[in-house]
Protein backbone atom coordinates (compact mmCIF):
# COMPACT_ATOMS: atom_id res chain seq x y z
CA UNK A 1 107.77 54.88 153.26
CA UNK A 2 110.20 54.18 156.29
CA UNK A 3 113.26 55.50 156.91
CA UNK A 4 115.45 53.36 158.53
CA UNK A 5 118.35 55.82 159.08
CA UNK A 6 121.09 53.96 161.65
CA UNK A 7 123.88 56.39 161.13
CA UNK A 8 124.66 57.75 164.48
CA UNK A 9 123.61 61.64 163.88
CA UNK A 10 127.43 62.79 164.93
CA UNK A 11 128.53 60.59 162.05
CA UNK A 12 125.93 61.94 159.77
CA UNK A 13 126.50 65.79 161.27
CA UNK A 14 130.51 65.33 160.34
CA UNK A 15 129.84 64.23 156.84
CA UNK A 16 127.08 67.35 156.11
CA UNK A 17 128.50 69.99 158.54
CA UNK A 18 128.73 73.07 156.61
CA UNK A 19 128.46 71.94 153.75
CA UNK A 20 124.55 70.99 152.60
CA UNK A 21 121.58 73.69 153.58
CA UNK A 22 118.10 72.86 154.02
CA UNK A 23 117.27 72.29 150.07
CA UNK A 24 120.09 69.84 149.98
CA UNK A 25 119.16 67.64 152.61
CA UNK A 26 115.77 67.60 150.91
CA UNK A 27 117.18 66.62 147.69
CA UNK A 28 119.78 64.24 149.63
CA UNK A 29 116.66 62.69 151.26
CA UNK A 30 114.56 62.38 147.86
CA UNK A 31 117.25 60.88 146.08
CA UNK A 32 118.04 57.80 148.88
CA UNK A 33 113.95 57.38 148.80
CA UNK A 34 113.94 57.11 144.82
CA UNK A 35 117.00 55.04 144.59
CA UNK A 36 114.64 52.63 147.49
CA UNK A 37 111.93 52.87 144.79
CA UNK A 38 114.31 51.80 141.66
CA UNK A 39 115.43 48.61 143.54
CA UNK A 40 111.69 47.45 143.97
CA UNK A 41 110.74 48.78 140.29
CA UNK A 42 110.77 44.69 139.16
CA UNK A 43 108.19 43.99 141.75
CA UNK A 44 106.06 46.78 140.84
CA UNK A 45 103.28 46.82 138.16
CA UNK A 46 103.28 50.16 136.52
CA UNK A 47 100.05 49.44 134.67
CA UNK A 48 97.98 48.84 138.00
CA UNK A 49 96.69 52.17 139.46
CA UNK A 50 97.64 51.58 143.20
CA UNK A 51 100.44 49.80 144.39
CA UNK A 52 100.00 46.71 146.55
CA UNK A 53 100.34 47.70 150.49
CA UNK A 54 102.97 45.07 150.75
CA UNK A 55 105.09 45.89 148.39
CA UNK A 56 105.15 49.60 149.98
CA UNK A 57 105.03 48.30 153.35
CA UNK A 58 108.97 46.26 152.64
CA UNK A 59 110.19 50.07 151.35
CA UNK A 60 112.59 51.06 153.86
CA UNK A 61 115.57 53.54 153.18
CA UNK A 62 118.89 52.35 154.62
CA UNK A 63 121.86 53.81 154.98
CA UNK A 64 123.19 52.54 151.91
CA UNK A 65 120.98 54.54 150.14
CA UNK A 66 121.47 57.18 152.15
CA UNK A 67 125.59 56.93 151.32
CA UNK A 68 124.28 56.62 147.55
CA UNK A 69 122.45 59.46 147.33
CA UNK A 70 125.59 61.23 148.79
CA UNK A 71 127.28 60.21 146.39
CA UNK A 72 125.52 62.01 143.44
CA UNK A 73 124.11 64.51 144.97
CA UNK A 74 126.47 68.19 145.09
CA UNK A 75 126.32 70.57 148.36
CA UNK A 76 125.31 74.04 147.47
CA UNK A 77 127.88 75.42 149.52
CA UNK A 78 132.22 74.54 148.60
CA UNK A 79 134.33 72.92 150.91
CA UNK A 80 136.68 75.80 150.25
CA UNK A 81 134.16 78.26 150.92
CA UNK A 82 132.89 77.32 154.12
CA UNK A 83 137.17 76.55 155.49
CA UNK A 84 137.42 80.16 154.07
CA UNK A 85 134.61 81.17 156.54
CA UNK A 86 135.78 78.83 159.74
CA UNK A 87 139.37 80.96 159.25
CA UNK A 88 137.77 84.09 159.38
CA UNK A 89 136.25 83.16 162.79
């Protein structure tokens, strides 16, 4: 599968920063991929064994999925937490 990711990496950085470790970013990442996935699901016979190469070949995940995926996925760490830390510094 492609990712297609055209956030500009400050953008992306601001959004994350301090906020989602490693194991989020992985789930963050899974999530946008499977949400990719359930939009194709109509186009997708799950009683064949291997999916046609076309049909994985037109996956791509965007940016929207990307933004949807942060939207239901949770940061380990707490906003409050990690202003808590920057003060402290």
């Amino acid at each position: 599968m492609i990712l297609l990711c055209r956030l500009i990496w400050r953008e992306f950085q601001k959004i994350l920063m301090g906020m989602y470790v490693g194991a989020d970013l992985a789930a963050l990442c899974t999530e946008a991929a499977l949400q990719c996935i359930r939009e194709k699901m109509d186009v997708i016979d799950l009683e064949d064994e291997t999916i046609d190469a076309q049909i994985l070949n037109s996956m791509a995940v965007t940016n929207e999925h990307l933004h949807t995926a942060l939207g239901t996925s949770n940061p380990s760490v707490l906003r409050e937490t990690v202003s808590f830390f920057f003060r402290l510094i």
